[in-house]
C-alpha atoms as a PDB file:
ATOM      1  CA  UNK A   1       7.063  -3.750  12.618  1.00  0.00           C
ATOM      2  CA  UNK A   2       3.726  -2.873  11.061  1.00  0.00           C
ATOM      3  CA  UNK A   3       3.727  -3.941   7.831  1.00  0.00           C
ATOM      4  CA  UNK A   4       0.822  -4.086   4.888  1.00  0.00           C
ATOM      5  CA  UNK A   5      -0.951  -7.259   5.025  1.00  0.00           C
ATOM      6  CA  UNK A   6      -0.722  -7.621   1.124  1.00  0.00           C
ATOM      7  CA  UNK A   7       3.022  -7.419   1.155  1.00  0.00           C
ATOM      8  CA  UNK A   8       3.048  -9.924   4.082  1.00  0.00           C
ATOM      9  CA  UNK A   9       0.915 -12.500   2.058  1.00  0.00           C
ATOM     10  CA  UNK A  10       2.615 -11.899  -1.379  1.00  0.00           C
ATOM     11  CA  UNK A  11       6.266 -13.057   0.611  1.00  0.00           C
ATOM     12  CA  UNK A  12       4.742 -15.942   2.009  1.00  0.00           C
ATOM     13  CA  UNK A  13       2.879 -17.038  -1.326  1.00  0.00           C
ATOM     14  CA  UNK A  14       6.046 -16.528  -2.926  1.00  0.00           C
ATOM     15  CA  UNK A  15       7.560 -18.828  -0.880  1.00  0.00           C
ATOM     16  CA  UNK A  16       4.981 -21.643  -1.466  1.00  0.00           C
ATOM     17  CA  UNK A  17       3.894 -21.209   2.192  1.00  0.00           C
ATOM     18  CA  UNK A  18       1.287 -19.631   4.608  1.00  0.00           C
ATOM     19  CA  UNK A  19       0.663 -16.542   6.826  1.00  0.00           C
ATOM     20  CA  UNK A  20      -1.330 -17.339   9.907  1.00  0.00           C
ATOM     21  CA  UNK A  21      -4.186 -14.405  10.381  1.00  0.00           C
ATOM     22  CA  UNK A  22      -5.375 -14.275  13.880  1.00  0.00           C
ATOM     23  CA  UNK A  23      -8.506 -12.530  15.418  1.00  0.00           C
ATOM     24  CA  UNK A  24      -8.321  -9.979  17.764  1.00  0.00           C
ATOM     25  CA  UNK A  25     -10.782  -9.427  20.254  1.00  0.00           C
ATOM     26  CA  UNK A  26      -8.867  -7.789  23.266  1.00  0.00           C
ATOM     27  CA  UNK A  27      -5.402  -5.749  23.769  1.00  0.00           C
ATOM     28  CA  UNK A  28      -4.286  -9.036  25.254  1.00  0.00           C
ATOM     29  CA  UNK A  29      -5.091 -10.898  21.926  1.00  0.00           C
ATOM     30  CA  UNK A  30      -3.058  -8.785  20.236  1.00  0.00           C
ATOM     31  CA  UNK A  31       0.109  -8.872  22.476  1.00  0.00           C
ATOM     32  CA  UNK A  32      -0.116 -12.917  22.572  1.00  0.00           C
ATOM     33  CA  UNK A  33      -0.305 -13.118  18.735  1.00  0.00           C
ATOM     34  CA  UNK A  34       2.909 -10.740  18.481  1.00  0.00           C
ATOM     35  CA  UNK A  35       4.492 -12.385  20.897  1.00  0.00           C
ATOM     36  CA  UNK A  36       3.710 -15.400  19.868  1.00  0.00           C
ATOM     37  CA  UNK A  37       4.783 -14.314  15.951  1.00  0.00           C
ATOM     38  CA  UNK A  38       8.120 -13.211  17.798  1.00  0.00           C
ATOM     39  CA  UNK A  39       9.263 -16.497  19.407  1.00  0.00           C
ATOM     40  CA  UNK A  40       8.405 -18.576  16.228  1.00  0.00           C
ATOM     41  CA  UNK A  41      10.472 -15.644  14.040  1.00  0.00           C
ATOM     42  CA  UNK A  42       7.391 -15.254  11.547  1.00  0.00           C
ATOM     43  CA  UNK A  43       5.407 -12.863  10.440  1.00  0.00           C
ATOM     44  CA  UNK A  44       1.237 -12.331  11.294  1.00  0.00           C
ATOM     45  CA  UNK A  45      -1.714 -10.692  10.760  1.00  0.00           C
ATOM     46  CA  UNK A  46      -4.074  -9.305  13.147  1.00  0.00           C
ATOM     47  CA  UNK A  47      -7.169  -9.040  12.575  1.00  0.00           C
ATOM     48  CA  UNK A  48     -10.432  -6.960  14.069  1.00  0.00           C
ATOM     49  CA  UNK A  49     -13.600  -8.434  12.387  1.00  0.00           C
ATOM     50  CA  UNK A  50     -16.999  -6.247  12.700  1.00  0.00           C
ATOM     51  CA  UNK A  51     -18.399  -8.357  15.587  1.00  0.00           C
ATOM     52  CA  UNK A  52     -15.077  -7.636  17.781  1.00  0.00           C
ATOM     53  CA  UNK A  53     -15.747  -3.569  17.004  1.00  0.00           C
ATOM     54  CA  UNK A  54     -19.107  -3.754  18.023  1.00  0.00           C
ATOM     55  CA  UNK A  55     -18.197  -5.330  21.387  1.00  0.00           C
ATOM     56  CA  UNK A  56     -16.519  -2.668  22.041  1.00  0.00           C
ATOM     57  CA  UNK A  57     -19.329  -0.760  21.671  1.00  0.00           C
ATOM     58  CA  UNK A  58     -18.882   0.445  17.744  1.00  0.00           C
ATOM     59  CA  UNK A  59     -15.793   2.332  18.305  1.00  0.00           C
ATOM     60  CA  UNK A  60     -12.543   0.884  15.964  1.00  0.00           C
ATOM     61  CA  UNK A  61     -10.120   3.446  16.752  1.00  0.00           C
ATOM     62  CA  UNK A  62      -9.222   2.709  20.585  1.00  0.00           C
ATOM     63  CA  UNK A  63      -9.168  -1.207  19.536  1.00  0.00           C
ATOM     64  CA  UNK A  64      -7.208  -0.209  16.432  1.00  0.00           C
ATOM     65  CA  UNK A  65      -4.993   2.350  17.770  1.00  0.00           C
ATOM     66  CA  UNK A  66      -3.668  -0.219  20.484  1.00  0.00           C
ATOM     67  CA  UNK A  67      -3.241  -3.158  18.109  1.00  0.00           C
ATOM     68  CA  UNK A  68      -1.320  -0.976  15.901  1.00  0.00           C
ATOM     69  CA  UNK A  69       0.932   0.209  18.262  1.00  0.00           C
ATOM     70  CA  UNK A  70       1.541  -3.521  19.341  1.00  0.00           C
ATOM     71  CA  UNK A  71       2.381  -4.460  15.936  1.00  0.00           C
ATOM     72  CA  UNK A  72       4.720  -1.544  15.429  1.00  0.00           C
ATOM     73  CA  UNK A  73       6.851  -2.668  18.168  1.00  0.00           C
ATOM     74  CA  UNK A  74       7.046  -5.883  17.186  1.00  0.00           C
ATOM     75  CA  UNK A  75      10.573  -7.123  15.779  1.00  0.00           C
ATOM     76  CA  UNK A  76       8.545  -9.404  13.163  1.00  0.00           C
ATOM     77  CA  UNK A  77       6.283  -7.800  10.284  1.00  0.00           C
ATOM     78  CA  UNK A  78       2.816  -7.693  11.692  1.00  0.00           C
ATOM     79  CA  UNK A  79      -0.233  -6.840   9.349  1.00  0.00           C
ATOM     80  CA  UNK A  80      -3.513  -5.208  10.512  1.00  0.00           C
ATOM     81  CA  UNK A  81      -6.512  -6.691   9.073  1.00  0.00           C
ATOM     82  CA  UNK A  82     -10.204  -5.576   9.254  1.00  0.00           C
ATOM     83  CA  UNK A  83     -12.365  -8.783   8.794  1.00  0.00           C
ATOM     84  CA  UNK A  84     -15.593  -9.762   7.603  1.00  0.00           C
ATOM     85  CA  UNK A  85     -16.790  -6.328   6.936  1.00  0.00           C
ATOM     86  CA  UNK A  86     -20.420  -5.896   6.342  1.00  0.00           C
ATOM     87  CA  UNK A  87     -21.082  -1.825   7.067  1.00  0.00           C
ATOM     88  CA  UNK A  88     -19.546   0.722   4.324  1.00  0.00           C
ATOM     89  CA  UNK A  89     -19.450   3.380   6.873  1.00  0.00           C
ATOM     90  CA  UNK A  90     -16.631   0.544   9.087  1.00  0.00           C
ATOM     91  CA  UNK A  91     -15.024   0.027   5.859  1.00  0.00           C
ATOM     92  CA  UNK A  92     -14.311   3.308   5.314  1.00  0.00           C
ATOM     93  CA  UNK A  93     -12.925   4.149   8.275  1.00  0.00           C
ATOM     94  CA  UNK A  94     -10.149   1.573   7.921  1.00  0.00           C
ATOM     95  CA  UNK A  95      -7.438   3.117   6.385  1.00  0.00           C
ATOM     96  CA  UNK A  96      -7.397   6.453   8.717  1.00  0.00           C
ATOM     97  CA  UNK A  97      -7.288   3.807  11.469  1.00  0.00           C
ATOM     98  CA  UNK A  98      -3.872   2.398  10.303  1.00  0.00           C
ATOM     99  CA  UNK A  99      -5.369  -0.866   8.794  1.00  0.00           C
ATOM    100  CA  UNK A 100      -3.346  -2.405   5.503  1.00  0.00           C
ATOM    101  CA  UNK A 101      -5.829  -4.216   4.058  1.00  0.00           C
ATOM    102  CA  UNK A 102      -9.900  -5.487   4.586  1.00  0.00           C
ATOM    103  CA  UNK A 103     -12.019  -8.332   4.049  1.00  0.00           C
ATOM    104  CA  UNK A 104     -15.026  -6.814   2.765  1.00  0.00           C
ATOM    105  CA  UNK A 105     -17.764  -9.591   3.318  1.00  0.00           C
ATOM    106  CA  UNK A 106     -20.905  -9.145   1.032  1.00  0.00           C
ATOM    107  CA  UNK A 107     -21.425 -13.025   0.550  1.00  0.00           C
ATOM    108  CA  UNK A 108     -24.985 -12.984   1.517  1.00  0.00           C
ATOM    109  CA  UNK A 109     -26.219 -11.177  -1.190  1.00  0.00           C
ATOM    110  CA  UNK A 110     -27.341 -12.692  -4.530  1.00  0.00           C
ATOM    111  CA  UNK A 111     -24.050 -13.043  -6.881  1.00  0.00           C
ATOM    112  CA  UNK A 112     -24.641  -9.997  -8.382  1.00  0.00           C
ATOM    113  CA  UNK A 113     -25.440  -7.867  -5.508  1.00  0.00           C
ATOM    114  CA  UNK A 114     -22.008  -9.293  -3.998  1.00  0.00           C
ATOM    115  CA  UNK A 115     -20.160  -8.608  -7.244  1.00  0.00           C
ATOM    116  CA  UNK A 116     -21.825  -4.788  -7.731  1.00  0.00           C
ATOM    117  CA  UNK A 117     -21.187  -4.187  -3.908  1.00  0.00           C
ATOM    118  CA  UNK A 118     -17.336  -5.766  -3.636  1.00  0.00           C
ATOM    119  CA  UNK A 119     -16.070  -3.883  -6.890  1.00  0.00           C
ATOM    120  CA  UNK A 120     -17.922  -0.622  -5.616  1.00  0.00           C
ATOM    121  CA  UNK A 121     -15.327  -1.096  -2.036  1.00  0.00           C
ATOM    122  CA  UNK A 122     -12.529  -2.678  -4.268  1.00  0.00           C
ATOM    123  CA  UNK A 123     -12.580   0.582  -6.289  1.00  0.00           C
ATOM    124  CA  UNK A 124     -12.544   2.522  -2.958  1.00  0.00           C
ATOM    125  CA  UNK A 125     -10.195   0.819  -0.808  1.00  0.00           C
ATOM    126  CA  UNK A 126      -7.679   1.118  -3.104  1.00  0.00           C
ATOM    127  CA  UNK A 127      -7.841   4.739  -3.720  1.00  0.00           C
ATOM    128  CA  UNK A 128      -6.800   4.942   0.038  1.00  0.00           C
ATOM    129  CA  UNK A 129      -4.096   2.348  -0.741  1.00  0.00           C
ATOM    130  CA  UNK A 130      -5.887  -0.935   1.113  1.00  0.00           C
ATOM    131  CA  UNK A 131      -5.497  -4.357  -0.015  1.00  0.00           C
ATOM    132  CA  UNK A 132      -8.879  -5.910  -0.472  1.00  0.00           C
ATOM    133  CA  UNK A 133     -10.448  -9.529   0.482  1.00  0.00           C
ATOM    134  CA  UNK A 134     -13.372 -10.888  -0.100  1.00  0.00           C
ATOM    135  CA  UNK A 135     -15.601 -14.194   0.024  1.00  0.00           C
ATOM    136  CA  UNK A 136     -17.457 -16.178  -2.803  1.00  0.00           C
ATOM    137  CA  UNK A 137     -18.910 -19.070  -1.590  1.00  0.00           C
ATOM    138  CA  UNK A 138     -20.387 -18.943   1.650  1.00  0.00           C
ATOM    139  CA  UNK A 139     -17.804 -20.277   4.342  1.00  0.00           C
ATOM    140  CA  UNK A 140     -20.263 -22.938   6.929  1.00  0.00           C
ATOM    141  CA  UNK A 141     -20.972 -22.073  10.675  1.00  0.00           C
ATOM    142  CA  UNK A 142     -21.557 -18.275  10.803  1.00  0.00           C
ATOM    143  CA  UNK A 143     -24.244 -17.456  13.120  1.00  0.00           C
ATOM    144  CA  UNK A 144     -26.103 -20.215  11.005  1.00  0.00           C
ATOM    145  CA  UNK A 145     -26.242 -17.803   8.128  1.00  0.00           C
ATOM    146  CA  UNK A 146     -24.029 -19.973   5.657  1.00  0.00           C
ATOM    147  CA  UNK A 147     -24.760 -23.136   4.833  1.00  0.00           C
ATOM    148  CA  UNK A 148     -22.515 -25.850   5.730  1.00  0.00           C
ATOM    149  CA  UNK A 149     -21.414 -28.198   2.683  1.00  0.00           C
ATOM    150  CA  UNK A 150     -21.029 -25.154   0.600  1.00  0.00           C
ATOM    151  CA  UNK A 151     -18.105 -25.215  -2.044  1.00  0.00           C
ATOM    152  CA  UNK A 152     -16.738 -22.735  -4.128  1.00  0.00           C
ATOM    153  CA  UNK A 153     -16.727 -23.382  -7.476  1.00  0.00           C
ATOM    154  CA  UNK A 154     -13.402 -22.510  -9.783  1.00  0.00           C
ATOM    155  CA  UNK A 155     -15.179 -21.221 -12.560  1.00  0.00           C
ATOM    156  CA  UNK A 156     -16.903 -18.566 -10.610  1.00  0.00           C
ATOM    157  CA  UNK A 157     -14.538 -17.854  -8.400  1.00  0.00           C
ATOM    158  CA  UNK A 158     -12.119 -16.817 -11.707  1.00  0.00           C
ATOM    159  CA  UNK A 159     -15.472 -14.720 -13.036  1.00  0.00           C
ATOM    160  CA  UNK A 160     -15.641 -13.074  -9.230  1.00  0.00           C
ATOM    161  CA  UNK A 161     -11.976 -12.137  -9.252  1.00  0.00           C
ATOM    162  CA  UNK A 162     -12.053 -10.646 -12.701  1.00  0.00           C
ATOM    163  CA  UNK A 163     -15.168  -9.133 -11.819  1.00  0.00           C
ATOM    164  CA  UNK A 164     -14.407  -7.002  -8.703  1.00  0.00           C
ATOM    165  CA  UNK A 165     -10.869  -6.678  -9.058  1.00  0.00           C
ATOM    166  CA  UNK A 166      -9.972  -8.084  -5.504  1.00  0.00           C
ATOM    167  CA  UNK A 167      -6.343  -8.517  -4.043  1.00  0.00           C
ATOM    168  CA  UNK A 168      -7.656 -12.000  -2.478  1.00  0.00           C
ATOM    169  CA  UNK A 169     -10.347 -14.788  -2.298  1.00  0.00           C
ATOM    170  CA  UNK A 170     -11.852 -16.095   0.880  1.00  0.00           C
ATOM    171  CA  UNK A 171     -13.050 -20.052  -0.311  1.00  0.00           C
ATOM    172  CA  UNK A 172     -15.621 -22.539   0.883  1.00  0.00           C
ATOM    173  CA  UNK A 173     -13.523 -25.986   0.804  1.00  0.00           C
ATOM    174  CA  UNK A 174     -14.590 -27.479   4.174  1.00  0.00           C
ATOM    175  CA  UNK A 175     -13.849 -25.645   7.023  1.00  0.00           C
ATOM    176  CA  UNK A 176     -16.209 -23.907   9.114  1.00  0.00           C
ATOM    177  CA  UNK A 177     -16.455 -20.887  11.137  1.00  0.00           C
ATOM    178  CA  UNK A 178     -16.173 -21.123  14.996  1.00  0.00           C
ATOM    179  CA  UNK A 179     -15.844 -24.591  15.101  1.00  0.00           C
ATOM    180  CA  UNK A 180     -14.507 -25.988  18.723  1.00  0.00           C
ATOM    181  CA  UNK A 181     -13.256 -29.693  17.433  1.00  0.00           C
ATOM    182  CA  UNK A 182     -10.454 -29.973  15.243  1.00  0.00           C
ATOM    183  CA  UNK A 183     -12.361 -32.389  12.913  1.00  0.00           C
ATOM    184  CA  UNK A 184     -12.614 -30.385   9.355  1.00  0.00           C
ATOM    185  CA  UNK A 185     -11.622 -32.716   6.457  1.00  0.00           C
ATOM    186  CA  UNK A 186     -10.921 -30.132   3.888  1.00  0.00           C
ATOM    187  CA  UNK A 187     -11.261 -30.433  -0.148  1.00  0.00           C
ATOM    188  CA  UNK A 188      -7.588 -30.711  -1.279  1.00  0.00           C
ATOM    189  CA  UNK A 189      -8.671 -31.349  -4.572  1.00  0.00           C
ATOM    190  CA  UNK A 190     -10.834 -28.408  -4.747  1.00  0.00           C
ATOM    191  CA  UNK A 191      -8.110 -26.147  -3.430  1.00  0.00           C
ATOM    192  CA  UNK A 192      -5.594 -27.092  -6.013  1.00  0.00           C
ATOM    193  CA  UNK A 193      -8.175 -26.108  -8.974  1.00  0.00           C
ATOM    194  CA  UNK A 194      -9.217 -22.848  -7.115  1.00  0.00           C
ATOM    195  CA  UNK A 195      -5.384 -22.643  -7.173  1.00  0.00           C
ATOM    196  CA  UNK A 196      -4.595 -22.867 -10.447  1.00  0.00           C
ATOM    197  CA  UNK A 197      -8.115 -20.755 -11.727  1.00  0.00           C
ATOM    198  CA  UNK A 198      -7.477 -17.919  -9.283  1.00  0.00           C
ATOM    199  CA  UNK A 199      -4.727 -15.193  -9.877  1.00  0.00           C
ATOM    200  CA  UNK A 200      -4.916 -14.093  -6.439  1.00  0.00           C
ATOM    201  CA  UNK A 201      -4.132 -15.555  -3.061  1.00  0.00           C
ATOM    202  CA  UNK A 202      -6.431 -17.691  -1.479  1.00  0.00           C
ATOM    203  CA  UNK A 203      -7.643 -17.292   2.113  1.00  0.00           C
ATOM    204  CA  UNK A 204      -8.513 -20.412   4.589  1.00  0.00           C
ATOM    205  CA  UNK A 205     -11.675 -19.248   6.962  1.00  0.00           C
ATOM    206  CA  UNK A 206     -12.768 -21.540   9.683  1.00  0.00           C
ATOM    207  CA  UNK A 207      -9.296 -22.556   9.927  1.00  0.00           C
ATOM    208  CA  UNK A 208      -9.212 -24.274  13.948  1.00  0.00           C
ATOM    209  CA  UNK A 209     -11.162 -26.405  13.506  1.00  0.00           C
ATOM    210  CA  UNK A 210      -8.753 -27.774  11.001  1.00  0.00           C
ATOM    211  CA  UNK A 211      -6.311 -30.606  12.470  1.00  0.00           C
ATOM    212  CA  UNK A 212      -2.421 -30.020  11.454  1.00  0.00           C
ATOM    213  CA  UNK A 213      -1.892 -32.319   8.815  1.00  0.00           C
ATOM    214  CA  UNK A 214      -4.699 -31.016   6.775  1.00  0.00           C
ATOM    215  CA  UNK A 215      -3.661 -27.588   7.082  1.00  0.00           C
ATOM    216  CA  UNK A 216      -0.458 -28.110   6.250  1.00  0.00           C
ATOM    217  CA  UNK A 217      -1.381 -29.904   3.356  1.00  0.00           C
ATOM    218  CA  UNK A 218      -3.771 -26.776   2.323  1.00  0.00           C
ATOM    219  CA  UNK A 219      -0.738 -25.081   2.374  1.00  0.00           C
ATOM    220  CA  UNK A 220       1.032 -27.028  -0.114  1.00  0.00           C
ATOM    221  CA  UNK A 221      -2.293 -27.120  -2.204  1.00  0.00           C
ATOM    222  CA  UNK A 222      -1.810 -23.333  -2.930  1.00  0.00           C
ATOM    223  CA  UNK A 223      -3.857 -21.957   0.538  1.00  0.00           C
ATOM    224  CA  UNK A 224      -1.731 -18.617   1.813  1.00  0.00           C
ATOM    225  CA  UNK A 225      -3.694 -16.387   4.307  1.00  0.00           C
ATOM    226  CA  UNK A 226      -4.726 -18.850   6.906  1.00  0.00           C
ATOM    227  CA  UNK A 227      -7.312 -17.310   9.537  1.00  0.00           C
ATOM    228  CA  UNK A 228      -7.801 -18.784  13.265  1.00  0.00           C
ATOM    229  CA  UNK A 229      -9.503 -17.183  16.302  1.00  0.00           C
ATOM    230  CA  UNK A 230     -11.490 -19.902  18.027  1.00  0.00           C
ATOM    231  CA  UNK A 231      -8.195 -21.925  18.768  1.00  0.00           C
ATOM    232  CA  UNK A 232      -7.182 -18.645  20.737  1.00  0.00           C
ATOM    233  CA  UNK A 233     -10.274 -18.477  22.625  1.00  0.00           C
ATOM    234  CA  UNK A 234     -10.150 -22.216  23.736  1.00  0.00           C
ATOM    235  CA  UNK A 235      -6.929 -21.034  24.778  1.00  0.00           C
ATOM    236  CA  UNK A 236      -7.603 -18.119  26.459  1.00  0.00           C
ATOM    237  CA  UNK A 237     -10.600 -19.086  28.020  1.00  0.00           C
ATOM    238  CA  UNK A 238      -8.944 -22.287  29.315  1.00  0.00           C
ATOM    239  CA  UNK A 239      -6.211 -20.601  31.339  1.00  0.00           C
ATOM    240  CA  UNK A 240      -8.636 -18.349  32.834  1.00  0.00           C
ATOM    241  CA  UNK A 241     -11.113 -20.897  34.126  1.00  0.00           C
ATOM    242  CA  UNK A 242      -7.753 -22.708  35.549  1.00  0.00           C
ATOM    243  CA  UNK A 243      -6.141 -19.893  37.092  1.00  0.00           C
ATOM    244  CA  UNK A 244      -9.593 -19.038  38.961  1.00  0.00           C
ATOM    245  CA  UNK A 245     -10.243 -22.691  39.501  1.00  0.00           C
ATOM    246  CA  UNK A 246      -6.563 -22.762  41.269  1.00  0.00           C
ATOM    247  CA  UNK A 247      -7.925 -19.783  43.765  1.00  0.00           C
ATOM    248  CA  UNK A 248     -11.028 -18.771  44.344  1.00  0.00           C
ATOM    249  CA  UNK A 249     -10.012 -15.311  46.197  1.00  0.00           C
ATOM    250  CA  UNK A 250      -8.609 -14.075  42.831  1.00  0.00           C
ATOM    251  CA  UNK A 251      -9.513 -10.705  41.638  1.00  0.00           C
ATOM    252  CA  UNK A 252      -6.380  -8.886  40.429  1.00  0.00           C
ATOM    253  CA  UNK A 253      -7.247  -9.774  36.409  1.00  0.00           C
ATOM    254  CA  UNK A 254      -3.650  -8.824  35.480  1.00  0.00           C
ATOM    255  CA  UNK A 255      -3.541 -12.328  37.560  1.00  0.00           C
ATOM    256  CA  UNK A 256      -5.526 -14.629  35.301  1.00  0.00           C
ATOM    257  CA  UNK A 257      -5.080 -12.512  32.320  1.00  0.00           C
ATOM    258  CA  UNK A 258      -1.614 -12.836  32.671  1.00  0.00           C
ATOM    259  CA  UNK A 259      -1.669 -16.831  31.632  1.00  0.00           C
ATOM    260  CA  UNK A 260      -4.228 -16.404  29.104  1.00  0.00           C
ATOM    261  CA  UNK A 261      -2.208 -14.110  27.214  1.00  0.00           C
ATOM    262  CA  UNK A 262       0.817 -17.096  27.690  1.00  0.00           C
ATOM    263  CA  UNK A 263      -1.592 -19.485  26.327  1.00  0.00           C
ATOM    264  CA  UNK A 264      -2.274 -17.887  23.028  1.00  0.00           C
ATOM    265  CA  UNK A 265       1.320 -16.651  22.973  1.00  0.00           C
ATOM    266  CA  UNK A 266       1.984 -20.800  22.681  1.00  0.00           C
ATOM    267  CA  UNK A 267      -0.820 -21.578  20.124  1.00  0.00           C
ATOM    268  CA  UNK A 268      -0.086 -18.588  17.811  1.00  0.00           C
ATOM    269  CA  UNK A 269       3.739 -19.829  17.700  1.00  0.00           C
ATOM    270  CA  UNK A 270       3.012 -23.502  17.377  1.00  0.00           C
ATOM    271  CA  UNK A 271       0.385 -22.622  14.038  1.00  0.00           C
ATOM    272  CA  UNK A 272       3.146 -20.609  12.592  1.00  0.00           C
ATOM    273  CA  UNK A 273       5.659 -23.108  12.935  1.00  0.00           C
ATOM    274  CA  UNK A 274       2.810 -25.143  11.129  1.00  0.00           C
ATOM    275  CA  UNK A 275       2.130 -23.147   8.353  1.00  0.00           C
ATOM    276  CA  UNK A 276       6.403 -22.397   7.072  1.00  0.00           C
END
């Protein structure tokens, strides 16, 4: 059932545990991470970051209109998530498109640009009733934009939250974006004070490239929204070389998509065992 992303993360923080969020780039993402969320009995977010709705050529409602309706059939409570926003004009667009909540992503500005820019789409996602991310320190790997080694720091993060009234706080403790080796050591340290100086949830970016242990233990630390879309294209992509591999006279794609969707189907369900 579709279900507002805030409400989905406030349950699980409650419950001292995560919520995996999981990218969607296709229609067949968004049935594997549903499925997936259905055979581990858990809930999940789906997300649709800028970059996915410009591959399909700058249009968000057909990609949002069908990941919608796959989350409103589910049997578990899906969220839909737009991520790492950059453009105003996407941002507003979100809530006609059926989306619960947005990351609004203005961490490559100077502080104060950031903090002017987030409070300014703070202030107008929630007249339209969306529940509002957004990212301090910058998060390593992205297109080479952020700088890896980055941390957030406690203090500002509290000052950034107070500042632009967000509902959550994306945080620089480790992890990296895109990364294809599950060798992240994360800051549990860090993530405990960001914890306890932060009234909102906090949000793990970069998260596949984080092994098990250490995101479980991120968990414990006070980590609740829990992002991951590489691990589902190493999934994805590895079925579909496999299946073609297998036969090289292939060219049905319901054929080789088919697997692919199975394989993040397994991945999704085995992270949200994970993260209870």
């Amino acid at each position: 059932m579709l279900t507002p992303t805030g409400e989905i993360v406030s349950a699980a923080r409650a419950a001292g545990g995560g919520v995996g969020a999981f990218n969607v780039i296709t229609v067949e993402h968004a049935e594997a991470v549903v499925t997936g969320a259905e055979a581990a009995g858990r809930p999940a977010v789906l997300q649709i970051s800028e970059n996915a709705v410009r591959f399909h050529h700058g249009r968000l409602a057909p990609i949002a209109a069908a990941a919608r309706s796959i989350a409103e059939l589910s049997t578990v409570a899906v969220g839909l998530h737009l991520d790492h926003v950059v453009s105003d004009e996407l941002f507003d667009q979100a809530a006609a498109c059926g989306f619960g909540s947005v990351m609004y992503d203005a961490s490559l500005r100077p502080y104060e640009q950031n903090v002017a820019a987030t409070a300014a789409a703070v202030s107008r996602g929630h007249g339209r009733g969306l529940w509002v991310e957004s990212e301090l320190g910058e998060i390593g790997g992205k297109d080479g934009a952020h700088a890896p080694g980055v941390r957030t720091d406690p203090g500002e993060a509290a000052s950034y939250v107070a500042a632009t009234g967000v509902d959550a706080l994306a945080v620089a403790v480790g992890s990296s974006h895109a990364m294809a080796t599950r060798t992240a050591k994360l800051d549990h340290d860090l993530i405990s004070r960001l914890a306890a100086a932060v009234p909102v949830p906090l949000v793990l970016h970069g998260s596949s490239g984080v092994p098990d242990d250490e995101l479980v233990a991120a968990v414990r630390g006070g980590m609740v929204k829990i992002n991951i879309g590489t691990a589902l294209n190493k999934a994805f992509t590895a079925a579909v070389r496999e299946t073609l591999d297998r036969d090289a006279t292939l060219t049905d794609p319901r054929r080789y998509l088919a697997p692919a969707r199975d394989a993040i189907a397994e991945t999704v369900a085995a992270c949200l065992l994970l993260l209870r």
